[in-house]
N, C-alpha and C. Protein backbone atom coordinates (compact mmCIF):
# COMPACT_ATOMS: atom_id res chain seq x y z
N UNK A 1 -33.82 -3.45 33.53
CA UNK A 1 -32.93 -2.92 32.52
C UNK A 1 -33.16 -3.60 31.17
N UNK A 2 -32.96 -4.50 31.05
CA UNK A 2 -33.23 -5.40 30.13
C UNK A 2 -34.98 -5.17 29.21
N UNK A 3 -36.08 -4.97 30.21
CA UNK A 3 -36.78 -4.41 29.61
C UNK A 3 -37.22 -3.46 28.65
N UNK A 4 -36.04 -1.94 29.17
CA UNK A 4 -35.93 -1.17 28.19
C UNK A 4 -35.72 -1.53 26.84
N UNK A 5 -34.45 -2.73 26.55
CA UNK A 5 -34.00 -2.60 25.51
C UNK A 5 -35.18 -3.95 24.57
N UNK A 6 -35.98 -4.10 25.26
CA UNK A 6 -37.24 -5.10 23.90
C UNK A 6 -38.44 -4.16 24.26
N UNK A 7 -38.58 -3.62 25.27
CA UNK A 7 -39.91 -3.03 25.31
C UNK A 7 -40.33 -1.61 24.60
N UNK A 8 -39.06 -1.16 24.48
CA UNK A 8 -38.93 0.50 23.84
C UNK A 8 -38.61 0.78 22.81
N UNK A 9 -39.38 1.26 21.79
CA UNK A 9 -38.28 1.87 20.68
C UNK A 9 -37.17 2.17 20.68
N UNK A 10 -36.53 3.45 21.51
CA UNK A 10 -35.64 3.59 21.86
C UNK A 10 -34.46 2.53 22.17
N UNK A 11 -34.44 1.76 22.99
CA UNK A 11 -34.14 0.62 23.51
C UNK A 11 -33.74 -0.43 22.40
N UNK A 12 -34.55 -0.79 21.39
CA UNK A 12 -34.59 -1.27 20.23
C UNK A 12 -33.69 -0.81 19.39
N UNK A 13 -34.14 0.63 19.44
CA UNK A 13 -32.83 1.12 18.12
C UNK A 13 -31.38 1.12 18.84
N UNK A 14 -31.10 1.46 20.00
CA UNK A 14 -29.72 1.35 20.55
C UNK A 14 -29.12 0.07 20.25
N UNK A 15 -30.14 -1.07 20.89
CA UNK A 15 -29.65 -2.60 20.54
C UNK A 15 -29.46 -2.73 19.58
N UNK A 16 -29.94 -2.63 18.29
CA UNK A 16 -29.49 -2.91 16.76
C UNK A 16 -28.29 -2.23 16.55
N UNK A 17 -28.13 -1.05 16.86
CA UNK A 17 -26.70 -0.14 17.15
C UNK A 17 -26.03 -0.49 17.35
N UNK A 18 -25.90 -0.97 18.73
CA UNK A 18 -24.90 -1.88 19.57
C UNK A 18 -24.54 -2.84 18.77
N UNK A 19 -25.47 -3.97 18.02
CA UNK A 19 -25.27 -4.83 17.41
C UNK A 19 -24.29 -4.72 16.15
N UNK A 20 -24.56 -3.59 15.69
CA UNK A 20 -24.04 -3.46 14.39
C UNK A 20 -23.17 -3.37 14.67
N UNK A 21 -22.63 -2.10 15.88
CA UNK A 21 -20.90 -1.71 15.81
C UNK A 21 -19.92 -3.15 16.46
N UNK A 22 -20.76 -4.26 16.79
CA UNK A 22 -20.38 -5.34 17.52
C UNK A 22 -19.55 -6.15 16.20
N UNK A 23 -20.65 -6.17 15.14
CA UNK A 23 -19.96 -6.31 13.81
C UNK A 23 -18.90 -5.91 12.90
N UNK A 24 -19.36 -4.69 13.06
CA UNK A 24 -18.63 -3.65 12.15
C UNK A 24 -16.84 -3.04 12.66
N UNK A 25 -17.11 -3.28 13.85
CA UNK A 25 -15.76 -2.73 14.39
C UNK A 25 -14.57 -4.28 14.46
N UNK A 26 -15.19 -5.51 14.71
CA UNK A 26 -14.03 -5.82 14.74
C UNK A 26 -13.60 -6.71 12.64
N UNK A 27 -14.75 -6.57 12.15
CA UNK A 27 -14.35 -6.57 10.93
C UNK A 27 -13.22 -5.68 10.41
N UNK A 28 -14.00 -4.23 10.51
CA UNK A 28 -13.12 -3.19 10.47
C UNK A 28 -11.67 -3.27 10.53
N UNK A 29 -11.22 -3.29 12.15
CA UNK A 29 -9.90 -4.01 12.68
C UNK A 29 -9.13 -5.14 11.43
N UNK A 30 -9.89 -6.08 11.63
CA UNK A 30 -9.42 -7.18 10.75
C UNK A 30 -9.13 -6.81 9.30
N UNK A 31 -9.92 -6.07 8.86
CA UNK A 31 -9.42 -5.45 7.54
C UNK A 31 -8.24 -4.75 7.65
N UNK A 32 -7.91 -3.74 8.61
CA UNK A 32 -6.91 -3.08 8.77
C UNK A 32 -5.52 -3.69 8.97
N UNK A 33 -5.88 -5.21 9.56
CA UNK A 33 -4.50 -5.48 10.16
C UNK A 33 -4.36 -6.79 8.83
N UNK A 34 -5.30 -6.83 8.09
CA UNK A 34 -5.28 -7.54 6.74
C UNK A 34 -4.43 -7.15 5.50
N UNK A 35 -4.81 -5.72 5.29
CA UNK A 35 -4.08 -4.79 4.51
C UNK A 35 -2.65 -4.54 5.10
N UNK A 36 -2.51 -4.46 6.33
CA UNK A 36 -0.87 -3.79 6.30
C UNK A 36 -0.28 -5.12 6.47
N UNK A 37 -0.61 -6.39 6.66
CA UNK A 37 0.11 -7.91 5.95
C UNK A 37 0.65 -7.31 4.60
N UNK A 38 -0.99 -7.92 4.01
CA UNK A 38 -0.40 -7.32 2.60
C UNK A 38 0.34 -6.34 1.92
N UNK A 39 0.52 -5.33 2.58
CA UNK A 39 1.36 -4.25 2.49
C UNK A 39 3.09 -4.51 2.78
N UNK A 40 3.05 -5.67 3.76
CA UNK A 40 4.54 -6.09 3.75
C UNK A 40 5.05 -6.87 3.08
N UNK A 41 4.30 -7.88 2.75
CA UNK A 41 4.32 -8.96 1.85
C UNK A 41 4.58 -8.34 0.72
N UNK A 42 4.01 -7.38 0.15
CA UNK A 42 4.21 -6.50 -1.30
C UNK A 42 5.48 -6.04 -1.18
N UNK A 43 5.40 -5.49 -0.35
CA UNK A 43 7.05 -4.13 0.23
C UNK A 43 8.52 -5.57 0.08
N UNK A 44 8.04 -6.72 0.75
CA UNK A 44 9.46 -7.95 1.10
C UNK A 44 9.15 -8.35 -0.41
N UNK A 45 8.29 -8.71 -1.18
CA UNK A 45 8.46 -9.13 -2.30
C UNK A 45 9.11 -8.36 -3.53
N UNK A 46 8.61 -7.26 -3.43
CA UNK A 46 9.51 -5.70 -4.27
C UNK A 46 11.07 -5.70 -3.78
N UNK A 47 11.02 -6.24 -3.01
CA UNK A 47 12.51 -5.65 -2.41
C UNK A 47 13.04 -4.59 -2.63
N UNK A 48 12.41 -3.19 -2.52
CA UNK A 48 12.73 -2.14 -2.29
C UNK A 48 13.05 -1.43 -0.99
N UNK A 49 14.14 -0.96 -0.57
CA UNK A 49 14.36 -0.64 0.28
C UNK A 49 13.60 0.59 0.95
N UNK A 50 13.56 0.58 1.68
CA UNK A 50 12.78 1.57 2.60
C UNK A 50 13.45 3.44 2.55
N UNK A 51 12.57 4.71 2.38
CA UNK A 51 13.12 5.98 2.12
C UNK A 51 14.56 6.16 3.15
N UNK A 52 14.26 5.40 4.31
CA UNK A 52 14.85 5.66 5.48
C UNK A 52 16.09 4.69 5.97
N UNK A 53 16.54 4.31 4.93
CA UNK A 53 17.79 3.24 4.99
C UNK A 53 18.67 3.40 3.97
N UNK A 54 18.30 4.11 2.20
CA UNK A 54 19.12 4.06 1.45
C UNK A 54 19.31 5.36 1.79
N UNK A 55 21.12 5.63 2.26
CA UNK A 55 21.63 7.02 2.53
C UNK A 55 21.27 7.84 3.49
N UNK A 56 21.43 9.42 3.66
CA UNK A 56 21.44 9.68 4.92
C UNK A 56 20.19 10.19 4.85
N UNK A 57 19.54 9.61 5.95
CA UNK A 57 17.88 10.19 6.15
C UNK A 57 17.64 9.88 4.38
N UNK A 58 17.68 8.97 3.94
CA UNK A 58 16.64 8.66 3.15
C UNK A 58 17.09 9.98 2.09
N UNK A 59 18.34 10.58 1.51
CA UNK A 59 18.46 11.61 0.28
C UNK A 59 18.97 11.10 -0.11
N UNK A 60 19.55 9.92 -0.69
CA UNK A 60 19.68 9.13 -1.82
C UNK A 60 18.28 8.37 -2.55
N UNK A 61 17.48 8.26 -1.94
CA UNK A 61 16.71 7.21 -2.37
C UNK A 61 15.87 7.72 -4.11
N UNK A 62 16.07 8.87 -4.57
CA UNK A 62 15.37 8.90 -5.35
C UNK A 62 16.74 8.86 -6.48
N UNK A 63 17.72 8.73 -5.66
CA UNK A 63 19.12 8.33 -7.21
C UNK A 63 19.15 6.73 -7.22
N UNK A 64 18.47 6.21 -5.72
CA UNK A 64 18.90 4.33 -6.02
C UNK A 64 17.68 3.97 -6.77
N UNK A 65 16.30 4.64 -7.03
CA UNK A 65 15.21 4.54 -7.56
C UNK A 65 15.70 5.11 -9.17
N UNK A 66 16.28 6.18 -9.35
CA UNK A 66 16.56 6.55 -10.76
C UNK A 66 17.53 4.93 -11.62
N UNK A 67 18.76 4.80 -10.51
CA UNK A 67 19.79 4.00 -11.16
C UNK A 67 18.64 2.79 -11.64
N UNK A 68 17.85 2.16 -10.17
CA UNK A 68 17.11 1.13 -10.84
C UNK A 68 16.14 0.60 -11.97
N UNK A 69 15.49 1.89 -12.19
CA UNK A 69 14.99 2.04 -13.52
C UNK A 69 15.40 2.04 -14.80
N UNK A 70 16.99 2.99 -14.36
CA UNK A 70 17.81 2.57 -16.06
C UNK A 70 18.02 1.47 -15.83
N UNK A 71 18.57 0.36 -15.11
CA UNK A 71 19.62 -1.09 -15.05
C UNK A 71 18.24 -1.34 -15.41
N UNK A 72 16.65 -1.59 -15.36
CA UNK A 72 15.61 -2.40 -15.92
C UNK A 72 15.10 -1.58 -17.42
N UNK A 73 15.35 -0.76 -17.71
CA UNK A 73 15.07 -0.28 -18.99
C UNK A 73 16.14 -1.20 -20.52
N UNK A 74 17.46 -1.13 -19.82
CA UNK A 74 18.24 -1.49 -19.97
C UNK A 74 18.37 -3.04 -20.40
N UNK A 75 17.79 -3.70 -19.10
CA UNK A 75 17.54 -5.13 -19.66
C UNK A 75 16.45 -5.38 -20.22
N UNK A 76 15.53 -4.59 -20.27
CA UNK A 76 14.34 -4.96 -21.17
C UNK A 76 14.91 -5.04 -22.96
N UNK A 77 15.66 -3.75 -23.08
CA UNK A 77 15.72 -3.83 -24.45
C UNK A 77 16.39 -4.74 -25.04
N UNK A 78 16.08 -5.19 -26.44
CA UNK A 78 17.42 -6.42 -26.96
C UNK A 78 18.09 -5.30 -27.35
N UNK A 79 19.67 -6.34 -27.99
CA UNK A 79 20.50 -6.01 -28.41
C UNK A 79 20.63 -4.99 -29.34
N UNK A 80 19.95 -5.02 -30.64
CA UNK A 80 19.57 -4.23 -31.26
C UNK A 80 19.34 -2.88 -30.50
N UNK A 81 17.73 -2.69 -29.90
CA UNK A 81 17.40 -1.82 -29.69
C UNK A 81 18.45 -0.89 -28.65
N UNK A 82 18.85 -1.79 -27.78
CA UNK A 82 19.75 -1.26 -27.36
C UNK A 82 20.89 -0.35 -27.57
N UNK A 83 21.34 -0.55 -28.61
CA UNK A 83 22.40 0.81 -29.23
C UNK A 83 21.60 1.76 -29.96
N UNK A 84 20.48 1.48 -30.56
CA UNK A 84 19.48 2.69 -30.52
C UNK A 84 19.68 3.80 -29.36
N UNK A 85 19.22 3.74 -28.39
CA UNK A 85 18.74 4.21 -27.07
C UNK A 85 17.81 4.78 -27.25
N UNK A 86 17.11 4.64 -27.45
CA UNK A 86 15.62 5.34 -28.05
C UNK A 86 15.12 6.36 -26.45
N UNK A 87 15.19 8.05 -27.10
CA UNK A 87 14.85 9.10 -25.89
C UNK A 87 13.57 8.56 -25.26
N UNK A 88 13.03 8.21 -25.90
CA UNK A 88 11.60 7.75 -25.26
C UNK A 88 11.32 6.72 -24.13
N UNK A 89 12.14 6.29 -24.44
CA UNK A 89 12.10 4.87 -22.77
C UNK A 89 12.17 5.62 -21.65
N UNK A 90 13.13 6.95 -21.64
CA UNK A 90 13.26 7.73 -20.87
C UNK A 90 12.09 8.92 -19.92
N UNK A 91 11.14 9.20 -21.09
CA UNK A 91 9.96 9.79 -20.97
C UNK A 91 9.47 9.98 -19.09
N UNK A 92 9.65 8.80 -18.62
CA UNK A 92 9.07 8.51 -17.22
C UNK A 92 10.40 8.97 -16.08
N UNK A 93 11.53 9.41 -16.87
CA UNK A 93 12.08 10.14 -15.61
C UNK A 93 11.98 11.41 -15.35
N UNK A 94 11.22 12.04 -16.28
CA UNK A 94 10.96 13.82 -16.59
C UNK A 94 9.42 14.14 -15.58
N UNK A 95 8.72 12.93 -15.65
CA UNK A 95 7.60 13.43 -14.79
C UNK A 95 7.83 13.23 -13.50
């Protein structure tokens, strides 16, 4: 058995095959379970709540996402600008 795979072309190219996906797959894996870390770590650091917790089945979530954007628009501006209200800060709730 073993012969096949040094004595044959065939044999040869499977083994390098083999080899590669020996590599490639559990990198692969590791990337995958790398990214969805990071994906929680992002999600617990945002502290945004999840579609499926604010309200029922998740139909509030785009009014606790609206409110949060004014309360940070809000504190961005100073005092001044602030009684302005300038329409334009607004721009990003229309799209």
């Amino acid at each position: 058995m073993a012969d096949f795979f040094f004595n044959t072309t065939l044999g040869t190219i499977l083994l390098i095959i083999g080899q590669i996906f020996l590599v490639v797959i559990p990198l692969l894996l590791a990337l995958a379970f790398l990214m969805y870390a990071d994906r929680k770590i992002w999600a617990s650091v945002q502290l945004r709540r999840g579609p499926n917790v604010v309200g029922i089945y998740g139909l509030l979530q785009s009014f606790a996402d609206f409110a949060k954007y004014i309360v940070n628009v809000q504190r961005r501006l100073g005092p001044v600008e602030h009684q302005r209200r300038d329409p334009l800060c607004l721009r990003g709730l229309v799209a």
